[in-house]
C-alpha atoms as a PDB file:
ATOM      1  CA  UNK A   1       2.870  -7.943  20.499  1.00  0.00           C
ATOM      2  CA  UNK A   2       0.772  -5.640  22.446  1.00  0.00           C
ATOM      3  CA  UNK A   3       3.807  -4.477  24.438  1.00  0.00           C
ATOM      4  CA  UNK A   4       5.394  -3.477  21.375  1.00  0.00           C
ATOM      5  CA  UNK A   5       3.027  -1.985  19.964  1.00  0.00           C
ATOM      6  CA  UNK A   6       1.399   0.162  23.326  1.00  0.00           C
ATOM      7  CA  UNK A   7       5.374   1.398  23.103  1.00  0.00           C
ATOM      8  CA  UNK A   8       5.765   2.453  19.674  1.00  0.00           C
ATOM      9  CA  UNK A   9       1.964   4.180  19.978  1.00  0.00           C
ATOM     10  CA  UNK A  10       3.646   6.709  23.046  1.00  0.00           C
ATOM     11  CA  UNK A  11       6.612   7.883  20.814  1.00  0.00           C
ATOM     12  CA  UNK A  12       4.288   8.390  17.684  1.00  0.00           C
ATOM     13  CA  UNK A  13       2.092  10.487  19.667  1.00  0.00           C
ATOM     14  CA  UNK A  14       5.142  12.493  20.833  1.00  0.00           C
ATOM     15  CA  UNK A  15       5.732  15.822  19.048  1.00  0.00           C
ATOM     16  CA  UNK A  16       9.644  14.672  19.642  1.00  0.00           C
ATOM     17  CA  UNK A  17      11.133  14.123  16.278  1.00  0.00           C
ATOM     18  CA  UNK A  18      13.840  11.909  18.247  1.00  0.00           C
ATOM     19  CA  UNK A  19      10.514   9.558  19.764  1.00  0.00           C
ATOM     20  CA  UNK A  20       8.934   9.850  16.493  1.00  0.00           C
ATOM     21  CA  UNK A  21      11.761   8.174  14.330  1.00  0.00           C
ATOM     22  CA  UNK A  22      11.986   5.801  17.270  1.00  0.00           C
ATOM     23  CA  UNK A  23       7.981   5.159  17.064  1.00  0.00           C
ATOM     24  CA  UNK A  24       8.482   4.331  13.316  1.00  0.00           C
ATOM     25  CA  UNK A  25      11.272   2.071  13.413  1.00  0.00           C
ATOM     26  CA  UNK A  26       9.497  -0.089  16.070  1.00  0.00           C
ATOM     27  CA  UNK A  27       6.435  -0.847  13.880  1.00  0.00           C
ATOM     28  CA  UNK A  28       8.342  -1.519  10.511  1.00  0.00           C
ATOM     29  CA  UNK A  29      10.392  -4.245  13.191  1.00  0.00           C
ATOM     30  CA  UNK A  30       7.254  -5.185  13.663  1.00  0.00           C
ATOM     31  CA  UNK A  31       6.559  -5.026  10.386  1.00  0.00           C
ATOM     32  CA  UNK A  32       9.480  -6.555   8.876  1.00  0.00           C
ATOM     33  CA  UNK A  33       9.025  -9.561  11.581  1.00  0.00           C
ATOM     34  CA  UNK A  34       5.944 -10.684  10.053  1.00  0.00           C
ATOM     35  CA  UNK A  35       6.638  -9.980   6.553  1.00  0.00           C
ATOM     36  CA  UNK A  36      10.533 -11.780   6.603  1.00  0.00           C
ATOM     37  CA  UNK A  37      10.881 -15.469   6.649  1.00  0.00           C
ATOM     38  CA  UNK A  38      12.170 -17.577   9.286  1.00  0.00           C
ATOM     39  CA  UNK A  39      14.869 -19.394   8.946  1.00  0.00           C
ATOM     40  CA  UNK A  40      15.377 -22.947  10.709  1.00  0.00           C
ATOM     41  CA  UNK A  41      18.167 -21.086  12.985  1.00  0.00           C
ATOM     42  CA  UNK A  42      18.253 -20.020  16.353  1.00  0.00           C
ATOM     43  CA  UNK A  43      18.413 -15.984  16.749  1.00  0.00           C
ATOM     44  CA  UNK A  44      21.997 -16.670  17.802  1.00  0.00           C
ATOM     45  CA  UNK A  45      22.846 -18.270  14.899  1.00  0.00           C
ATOM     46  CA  UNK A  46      21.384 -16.053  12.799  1.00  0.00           C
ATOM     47  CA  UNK A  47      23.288 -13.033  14.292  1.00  0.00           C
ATOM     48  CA  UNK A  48      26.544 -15.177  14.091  1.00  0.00           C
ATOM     49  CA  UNK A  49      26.244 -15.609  10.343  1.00  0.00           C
ATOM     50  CA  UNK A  50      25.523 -12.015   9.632  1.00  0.00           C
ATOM     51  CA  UNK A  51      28.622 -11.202  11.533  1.00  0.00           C
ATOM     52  CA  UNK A  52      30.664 -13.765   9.553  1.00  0.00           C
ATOM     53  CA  UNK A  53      29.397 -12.991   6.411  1.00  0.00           C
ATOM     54  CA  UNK A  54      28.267  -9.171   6.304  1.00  0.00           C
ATOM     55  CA  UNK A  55      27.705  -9.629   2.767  1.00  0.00           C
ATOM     56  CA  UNK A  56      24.908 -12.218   2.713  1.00  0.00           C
ATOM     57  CA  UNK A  57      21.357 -11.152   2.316  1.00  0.00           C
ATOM     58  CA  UNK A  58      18.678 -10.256   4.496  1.00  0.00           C
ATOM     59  CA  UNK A  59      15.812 -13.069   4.245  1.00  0.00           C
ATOM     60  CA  UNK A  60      13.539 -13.579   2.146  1.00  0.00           C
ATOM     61  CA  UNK A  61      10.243 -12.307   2.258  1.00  0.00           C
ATOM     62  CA  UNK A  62       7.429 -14.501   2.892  1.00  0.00           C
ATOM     63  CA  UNK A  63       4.916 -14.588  -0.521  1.00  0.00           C
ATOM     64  CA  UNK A  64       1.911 -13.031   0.132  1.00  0.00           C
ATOM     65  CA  UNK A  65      -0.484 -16.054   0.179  1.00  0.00           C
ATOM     66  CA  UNK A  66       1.599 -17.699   3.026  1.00  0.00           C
ATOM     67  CA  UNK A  67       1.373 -15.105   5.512  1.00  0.00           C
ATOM     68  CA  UNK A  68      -2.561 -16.042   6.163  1.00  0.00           C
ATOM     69  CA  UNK A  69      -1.130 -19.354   7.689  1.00  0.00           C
ATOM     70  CA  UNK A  70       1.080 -17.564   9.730  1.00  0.00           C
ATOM     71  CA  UNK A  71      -0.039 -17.476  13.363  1.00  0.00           C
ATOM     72  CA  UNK A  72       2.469 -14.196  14.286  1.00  0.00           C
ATOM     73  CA  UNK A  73       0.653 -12.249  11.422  1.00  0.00           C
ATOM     74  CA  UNK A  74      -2.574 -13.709  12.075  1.00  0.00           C
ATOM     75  CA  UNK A  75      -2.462 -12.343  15.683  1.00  0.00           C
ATOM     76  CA  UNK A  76      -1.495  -9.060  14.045  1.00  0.00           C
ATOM     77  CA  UNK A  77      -4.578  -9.318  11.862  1.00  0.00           C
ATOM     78  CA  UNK A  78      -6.693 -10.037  14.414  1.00  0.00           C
ATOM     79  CA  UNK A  79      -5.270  -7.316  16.538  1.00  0.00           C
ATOM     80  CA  UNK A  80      -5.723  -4.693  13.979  1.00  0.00           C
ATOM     81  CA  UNK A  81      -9.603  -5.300  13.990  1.00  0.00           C
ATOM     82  CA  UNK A  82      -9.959  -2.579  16.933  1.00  0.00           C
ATOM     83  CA  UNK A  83      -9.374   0.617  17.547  1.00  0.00           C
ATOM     84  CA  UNK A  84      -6.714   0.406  20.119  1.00  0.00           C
ATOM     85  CA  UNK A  85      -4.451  -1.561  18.570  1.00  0.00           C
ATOM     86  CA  UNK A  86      -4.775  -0.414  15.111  1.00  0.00           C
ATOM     87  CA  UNK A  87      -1.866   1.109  13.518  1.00  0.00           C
ATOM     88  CA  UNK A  88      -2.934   2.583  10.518  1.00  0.00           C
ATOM     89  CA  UNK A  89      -4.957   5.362  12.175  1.00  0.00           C
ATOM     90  CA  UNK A  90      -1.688   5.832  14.626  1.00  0.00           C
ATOM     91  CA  UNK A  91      -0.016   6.442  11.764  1.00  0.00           C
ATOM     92  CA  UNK A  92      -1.977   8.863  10.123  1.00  0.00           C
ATOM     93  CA  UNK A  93      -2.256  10.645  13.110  1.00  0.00           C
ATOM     94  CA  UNK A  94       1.179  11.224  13.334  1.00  0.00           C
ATOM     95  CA  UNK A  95       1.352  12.371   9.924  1.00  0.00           C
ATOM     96  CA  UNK A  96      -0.958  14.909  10.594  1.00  0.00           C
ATOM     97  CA  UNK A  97       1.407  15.862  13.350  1.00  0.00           C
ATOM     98  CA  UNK A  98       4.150  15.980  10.892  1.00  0.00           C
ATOM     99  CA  UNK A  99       2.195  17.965   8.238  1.00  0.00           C
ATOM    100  CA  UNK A 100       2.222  20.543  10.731  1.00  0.00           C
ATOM    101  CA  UNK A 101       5.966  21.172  11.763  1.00  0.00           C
ATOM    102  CA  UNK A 102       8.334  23.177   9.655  1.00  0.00           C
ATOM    103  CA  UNK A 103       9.282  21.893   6.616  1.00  0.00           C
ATOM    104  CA  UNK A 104      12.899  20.691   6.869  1.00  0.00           C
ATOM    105  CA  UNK A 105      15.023  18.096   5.976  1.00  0.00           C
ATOM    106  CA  UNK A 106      14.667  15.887   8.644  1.00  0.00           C
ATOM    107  CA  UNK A 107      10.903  16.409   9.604  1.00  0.00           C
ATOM    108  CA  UNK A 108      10.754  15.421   5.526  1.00  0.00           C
ATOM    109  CA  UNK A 109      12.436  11.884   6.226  1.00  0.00           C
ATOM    110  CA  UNK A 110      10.072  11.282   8.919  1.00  0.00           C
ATOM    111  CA  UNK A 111       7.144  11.950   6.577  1.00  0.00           C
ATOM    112  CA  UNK A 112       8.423   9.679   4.093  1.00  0.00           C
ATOM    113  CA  UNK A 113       9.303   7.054   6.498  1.00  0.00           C
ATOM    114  CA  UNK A 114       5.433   7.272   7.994  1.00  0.00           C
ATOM    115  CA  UNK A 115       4.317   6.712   4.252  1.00  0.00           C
ATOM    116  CA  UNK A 116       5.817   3.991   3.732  1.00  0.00           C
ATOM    117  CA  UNK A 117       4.456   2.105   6.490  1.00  0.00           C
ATOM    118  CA  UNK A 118       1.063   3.591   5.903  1.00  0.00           C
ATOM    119  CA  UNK A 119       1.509   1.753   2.637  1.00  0.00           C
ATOM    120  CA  UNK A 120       2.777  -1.820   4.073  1.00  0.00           C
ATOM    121  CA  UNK A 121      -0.125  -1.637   6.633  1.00  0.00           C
ATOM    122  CA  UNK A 122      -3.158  -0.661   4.219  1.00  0.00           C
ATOM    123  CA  UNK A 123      -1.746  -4.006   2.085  1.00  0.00           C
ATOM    124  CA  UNK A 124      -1.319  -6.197   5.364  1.00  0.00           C
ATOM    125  CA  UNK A 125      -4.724  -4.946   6.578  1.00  0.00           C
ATOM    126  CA  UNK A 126      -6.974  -3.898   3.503  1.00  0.00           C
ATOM    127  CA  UNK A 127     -10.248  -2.689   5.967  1.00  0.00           C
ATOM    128  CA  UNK A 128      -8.008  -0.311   7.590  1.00  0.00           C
ATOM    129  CA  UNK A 129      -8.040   1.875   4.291  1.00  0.00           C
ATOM    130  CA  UNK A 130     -11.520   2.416   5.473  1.00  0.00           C
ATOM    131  CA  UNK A 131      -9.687   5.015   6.924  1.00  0.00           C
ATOM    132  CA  UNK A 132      -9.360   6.859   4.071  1.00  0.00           C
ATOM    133  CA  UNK A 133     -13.364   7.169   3.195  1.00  0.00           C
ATOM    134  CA  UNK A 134     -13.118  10.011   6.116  1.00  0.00           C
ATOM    135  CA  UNK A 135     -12.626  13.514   4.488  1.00  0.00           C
ATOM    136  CA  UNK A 136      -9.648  14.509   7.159  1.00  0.00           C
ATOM    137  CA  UNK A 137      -7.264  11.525   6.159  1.00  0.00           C
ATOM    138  CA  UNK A 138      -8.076  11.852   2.419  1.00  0.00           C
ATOM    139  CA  UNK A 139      -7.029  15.602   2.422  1.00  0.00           C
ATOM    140  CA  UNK A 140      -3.907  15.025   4.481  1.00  0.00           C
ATOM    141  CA  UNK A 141      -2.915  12.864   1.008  1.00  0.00           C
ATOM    142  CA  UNK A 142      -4.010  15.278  -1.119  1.00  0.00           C
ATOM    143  CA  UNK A 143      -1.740  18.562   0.549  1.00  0.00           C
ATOM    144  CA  UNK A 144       1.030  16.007   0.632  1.00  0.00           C
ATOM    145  CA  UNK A 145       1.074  16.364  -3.170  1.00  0.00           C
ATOM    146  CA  UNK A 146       1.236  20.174  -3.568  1.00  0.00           C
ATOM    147  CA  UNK A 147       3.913  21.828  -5.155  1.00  0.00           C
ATOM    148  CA  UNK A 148       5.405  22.897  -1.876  1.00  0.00           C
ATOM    149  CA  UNK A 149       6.434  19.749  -1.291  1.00  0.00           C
ATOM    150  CA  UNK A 150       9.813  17.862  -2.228  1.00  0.00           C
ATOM    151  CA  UNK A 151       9.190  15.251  -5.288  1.00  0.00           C
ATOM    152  CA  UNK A 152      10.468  12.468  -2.468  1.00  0.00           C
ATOM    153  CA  UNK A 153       7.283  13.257  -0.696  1.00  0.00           C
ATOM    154  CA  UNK A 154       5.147  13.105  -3.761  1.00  0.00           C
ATOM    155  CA  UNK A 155       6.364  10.171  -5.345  1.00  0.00           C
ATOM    156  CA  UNK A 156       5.638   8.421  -1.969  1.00  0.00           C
ATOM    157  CA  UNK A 157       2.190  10.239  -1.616  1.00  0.00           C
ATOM    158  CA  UNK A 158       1.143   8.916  -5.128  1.00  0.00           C
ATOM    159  CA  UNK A 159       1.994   5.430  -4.486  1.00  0.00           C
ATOM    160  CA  UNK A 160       0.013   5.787  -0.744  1.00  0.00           C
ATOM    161  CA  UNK A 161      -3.163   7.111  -2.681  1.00  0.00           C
ATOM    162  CA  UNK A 162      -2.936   3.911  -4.520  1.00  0.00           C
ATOM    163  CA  UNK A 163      -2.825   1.625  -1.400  1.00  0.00           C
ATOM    164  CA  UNK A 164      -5.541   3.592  -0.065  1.00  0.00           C
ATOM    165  CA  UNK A 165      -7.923   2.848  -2.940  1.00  0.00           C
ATOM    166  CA  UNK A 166      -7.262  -0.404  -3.995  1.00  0.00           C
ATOM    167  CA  UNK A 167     -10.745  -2.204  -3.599  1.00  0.00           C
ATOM    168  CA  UNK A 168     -12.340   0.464  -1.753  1.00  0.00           C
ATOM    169  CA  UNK A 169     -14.630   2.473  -4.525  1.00  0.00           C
ATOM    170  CA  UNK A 170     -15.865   4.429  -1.292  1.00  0.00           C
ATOM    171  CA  UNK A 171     -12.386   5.932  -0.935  1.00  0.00           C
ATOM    172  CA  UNK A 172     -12.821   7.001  -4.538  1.00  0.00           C
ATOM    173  CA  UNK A 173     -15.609   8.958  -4.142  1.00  0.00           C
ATOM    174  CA  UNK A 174     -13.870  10.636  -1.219  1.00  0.00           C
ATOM    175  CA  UNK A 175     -10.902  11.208  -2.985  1.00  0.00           C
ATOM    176  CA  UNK A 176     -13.353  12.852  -6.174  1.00  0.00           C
ATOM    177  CA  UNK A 177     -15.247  14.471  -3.776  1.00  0.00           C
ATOM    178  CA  UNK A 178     -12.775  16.430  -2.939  1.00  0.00           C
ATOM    179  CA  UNK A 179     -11.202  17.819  -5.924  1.00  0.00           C
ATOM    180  CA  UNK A 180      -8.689  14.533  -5.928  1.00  0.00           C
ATOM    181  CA  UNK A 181      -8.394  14.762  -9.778  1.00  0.00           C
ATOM    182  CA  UNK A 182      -7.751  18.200 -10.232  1.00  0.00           C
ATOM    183  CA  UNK A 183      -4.909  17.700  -7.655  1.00  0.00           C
ATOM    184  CA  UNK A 184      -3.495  14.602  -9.626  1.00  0.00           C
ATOM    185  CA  UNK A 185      -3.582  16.659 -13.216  1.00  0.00           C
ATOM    186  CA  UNK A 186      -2.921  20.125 -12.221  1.00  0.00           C
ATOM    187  CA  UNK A 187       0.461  18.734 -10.663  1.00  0.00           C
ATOM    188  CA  UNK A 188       1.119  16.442 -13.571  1.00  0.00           C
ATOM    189  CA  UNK A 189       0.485  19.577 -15.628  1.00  0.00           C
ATOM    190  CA  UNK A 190       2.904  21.484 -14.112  1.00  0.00           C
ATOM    191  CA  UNK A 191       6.206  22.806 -15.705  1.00  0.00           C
ATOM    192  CA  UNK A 192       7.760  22.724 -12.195  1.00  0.00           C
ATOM    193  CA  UNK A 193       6.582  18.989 -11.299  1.00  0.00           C
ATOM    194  CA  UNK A 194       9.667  16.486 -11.625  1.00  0.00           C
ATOM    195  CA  UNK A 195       9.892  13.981 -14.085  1.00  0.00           C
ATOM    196  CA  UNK A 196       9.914  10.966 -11.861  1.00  0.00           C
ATOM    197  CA  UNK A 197       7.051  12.218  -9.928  1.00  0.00           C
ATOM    198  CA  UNK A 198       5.225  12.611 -13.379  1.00  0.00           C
ATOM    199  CA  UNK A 199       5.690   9.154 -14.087  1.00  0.00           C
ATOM    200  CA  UNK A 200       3.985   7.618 -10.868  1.00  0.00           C
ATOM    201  CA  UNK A 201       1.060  10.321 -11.797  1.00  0.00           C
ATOM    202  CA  UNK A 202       0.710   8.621 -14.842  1.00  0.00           C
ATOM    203  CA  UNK A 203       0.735   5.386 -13.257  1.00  0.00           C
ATOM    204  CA  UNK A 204      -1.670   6.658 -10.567  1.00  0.00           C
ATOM    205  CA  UNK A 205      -4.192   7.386 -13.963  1.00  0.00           C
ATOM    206  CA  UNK A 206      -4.082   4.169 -15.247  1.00  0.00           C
ATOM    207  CA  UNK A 207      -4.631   2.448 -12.369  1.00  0.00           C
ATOM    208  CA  UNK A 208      -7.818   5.197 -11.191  1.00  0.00           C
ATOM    209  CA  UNK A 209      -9.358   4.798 -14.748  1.00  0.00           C
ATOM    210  CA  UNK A 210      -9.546   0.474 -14.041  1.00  0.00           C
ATOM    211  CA  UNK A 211     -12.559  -1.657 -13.365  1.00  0.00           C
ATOM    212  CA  UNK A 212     -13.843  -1.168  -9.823  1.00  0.00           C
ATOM    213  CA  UNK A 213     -14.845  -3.868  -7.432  1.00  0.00           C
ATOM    214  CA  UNK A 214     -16.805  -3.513  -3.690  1.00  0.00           C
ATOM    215  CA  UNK A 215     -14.626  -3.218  -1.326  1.00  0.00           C
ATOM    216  CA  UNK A 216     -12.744  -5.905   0.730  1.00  0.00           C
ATOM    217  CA  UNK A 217     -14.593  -5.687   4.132  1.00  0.00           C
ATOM    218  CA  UNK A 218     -18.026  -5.370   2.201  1.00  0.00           C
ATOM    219  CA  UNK A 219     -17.592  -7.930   0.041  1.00  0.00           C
ATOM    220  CA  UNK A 220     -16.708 -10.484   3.309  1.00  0.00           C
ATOM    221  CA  UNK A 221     -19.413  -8.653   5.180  1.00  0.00           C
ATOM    222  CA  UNK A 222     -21.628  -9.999   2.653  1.00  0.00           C
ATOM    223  CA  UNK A 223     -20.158 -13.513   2.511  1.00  0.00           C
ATOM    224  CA  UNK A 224     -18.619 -13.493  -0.909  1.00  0.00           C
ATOM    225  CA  UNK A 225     -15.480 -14.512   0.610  1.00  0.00           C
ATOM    226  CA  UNK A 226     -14.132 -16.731  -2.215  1.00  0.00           C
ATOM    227  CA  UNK A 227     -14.357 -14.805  -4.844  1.00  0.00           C
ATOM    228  CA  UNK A 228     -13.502 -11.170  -3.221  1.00  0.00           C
ATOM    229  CA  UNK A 229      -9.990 -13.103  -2.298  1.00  0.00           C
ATOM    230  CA  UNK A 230      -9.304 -14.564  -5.652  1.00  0.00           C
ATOM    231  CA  UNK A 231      -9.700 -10.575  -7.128  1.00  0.00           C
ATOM    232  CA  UNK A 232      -7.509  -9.041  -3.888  1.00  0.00           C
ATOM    233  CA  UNK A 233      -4.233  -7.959  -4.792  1.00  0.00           C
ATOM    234  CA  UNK A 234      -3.008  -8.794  -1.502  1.00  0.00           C
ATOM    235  CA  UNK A 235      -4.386 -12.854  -1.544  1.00  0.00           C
ATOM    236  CA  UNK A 236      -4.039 -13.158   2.114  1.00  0.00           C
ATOM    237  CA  UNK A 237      -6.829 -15.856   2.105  1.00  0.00           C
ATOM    238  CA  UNK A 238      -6.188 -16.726   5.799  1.00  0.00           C
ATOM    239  CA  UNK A 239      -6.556 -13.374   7.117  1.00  0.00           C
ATOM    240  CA  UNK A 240      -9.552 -12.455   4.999  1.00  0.00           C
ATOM    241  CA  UNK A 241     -10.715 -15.676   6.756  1.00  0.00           C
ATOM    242  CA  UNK A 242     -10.417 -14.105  10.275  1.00  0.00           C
ATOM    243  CA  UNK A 243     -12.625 -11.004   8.674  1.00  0.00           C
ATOM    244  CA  UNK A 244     -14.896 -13.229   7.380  1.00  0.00           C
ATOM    245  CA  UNK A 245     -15.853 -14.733  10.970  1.00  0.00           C
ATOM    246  CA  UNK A 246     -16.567 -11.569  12.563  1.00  0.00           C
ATOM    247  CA  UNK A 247     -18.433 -10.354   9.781  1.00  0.00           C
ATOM    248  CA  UNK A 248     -22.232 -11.695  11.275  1.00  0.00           C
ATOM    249  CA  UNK A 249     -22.241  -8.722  13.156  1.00  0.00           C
ATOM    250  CA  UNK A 250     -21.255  -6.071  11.135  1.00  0.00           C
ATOM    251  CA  UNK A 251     -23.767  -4.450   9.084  1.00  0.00           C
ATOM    252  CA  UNK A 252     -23.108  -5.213   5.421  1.00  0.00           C
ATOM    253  CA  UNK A 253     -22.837  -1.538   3.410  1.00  0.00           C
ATOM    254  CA  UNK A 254     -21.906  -2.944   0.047  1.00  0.00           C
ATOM    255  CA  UNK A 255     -25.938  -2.270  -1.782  1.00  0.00           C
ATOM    256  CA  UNK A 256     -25.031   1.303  -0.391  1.00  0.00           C
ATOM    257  CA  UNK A 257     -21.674   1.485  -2.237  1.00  0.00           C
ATOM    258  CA  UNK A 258     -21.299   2.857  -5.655  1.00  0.00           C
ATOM    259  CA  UNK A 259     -19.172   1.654  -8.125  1.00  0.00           C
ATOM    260  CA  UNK A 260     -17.889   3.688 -11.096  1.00  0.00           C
ATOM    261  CA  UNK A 261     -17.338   2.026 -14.986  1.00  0.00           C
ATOM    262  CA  UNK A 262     -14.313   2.899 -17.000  1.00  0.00           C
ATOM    263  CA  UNK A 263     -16.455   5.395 -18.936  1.00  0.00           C
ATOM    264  CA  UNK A 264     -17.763   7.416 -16.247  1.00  0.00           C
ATOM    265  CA  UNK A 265     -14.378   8.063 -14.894  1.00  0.00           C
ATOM    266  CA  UNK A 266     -13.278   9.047 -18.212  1.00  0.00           C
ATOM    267  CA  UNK A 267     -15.442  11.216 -18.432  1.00  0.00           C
ATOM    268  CA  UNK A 268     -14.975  12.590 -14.643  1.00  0.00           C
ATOM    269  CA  UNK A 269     -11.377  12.912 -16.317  1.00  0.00           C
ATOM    270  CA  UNK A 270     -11.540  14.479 -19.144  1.00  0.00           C
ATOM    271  CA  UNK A 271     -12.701  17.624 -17.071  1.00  0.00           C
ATOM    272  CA  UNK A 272      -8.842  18.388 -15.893  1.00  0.00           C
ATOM    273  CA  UNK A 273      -6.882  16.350 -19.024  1.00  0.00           C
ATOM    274  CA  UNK A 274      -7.445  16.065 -22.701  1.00  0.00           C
ATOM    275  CA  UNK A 275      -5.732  13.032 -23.402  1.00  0.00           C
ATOM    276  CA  UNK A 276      -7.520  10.968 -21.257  1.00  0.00           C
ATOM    277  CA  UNK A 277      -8.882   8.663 -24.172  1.00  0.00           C
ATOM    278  CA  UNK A 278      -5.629   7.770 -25.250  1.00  0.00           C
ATOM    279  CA  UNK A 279      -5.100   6.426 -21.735  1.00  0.00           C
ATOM    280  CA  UNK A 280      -8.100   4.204 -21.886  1.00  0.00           C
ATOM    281  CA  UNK A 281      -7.491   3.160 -25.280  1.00  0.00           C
ATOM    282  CA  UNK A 282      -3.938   1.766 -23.672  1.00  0.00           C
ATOM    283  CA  UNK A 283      -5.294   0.599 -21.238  1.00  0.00           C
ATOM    284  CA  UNK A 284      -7.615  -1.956 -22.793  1.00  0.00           C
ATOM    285  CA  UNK A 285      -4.718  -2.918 -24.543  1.00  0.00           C
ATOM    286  CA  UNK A 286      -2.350  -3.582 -22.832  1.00  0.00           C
ATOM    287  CA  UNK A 287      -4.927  -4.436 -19.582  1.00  0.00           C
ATOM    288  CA  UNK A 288      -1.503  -3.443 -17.016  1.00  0.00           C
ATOM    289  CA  UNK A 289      -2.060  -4.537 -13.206  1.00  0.00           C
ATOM    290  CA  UNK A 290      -3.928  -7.999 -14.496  1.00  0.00           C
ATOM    291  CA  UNK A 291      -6.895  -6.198 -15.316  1.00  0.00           C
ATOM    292  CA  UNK A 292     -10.073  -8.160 -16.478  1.00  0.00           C
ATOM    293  CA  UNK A 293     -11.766  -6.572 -19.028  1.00  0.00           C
ATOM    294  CA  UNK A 294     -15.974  -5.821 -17.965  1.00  0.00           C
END
């Protein structure tokens, strides 16, 4: 696994659009190796079938609770812990890379294609969206949703700001911190902003405006494994297990974290939008996402 990924680091860090795509394709095989079930077959058989029968589908993905038992992903996990192996922050870097090239169609794919994976990882690996507390990564999100962008790219944007939040009020205050709302309402706001693209904004608002809980690593840092993993979305109870073990000697930041009620974000909202308490009125309604009511 480290082979793999040492070689799809090199052709992310290449300013090669050609090693790039290459780079990306590796780690969602990676990925996608992890994430799909095995099947009882040998690889042979496997490829004989799908030449037989082009028709048949892929296999199925593996439910999120099961992959904490698995010893590939837990090795992954594990792996992901340091700095050298870590992919999320490979990724990111690249983006930046991207971000900076001349806005085409093809350096667009490639910027989709990184978000995507940026997404997949920050659900397979929850502490690496500690990533995301730092100012640099959090505005990289944030200039992927200006206007100058396609609505491909901000669809895909919205839905990474998501994954980079989930459990991790810290990010939050990053992402307020720097104007992150105004961003979110002055593009929803706009006459020019697609309709589609609206739609995930909205979706983006209901979800911001929920209950907040500490964050995954600081919650296992401060040994309230248990009931941190019944709240994660992602329920990889094995893998939070592997965080859990390492967590004696990590200093535990969650008394310095601040958590945000429904109200006060309402009101942090109601600066850029007016019909903000409509969307918490819906929202305790209808609770979307499972959300518990505090």
């Amino acid at each position: 696994m480290e082979a793999l990924l040492s070689l799809s680091f090199d052709n992310l860090s290449s300013y090669d659009g050609g090693k790039i795509r290459k780079g990306l394709r590796q780690v969602e095989g990676l990925l996608a190796q992890i994430c799909l079930s095995t099947s009882a077959k040998s690889t042979v058989e496997r490829r004989r079938s799908s030449i037989v029968d082009p028709g048949k589908e892929p296999p199925p993905r593996k439910e999120l609770g099961e992959l904490g038992q698995d010893p590939a992903f837990r090795e992954f996990f594990k792996l992901q812990e340091g700095f050298e192996w870590n992919v999320a922050l490979r990724l990111v870097n690249c983006l930046d890379r991207l971000m900076g090239r001349s806005n085409d169609g093809a350096n667009d794919l490639l910027i989709l294609s990184t978000l995507d994976l940026i997404q997949g990882i920050l659900l397979l690996h929850p502490p690496s969206r500690s990533l995301f507390s730092r100012e640099l990564y959090m505005n990289h999100i944030l200039d992927l949703m200006e206007p100058v962008n396609c609505p491909a790219i901000q669809s895909a944007t919205t839905l990474t700001l998501v994954c980079a939040l989930i459990d991790t009020p810290q990010n939050t205050r990053t992402f307020e911190n720097l104007d992150g709302l105004l961003t979110v309402t002055s593009l929803f706001k706009s006459r020019s902003t697609s309709r589609e693209v609206k739609l995930k904004l909205v979706e983006f608002l209901y979800f911001y405006l929920m209950p907040e809980t500490p964050s995954i690593p600081s919650a296992i840092a401060t040994a309230s494994v248990p009931a941190m993993l019944q709240r994660s979305p992602s329920k990889l109870a094995g893998a939070f297990q592997l965080r859990a073990e390492t967590a004696g000697r990590r200093r535990a930041d969650s008394e310095s974290e601040t958590t945000k009620t429904i109200e006060e974000k309402q009101e942090l909202l109601g600066r850029y939008l007016n019909s903000v308490d409509d969307l918490v009125a819906d929202l305790r309604e209808s609770t979307p996402f499972g959300m518990v009511e505090c």
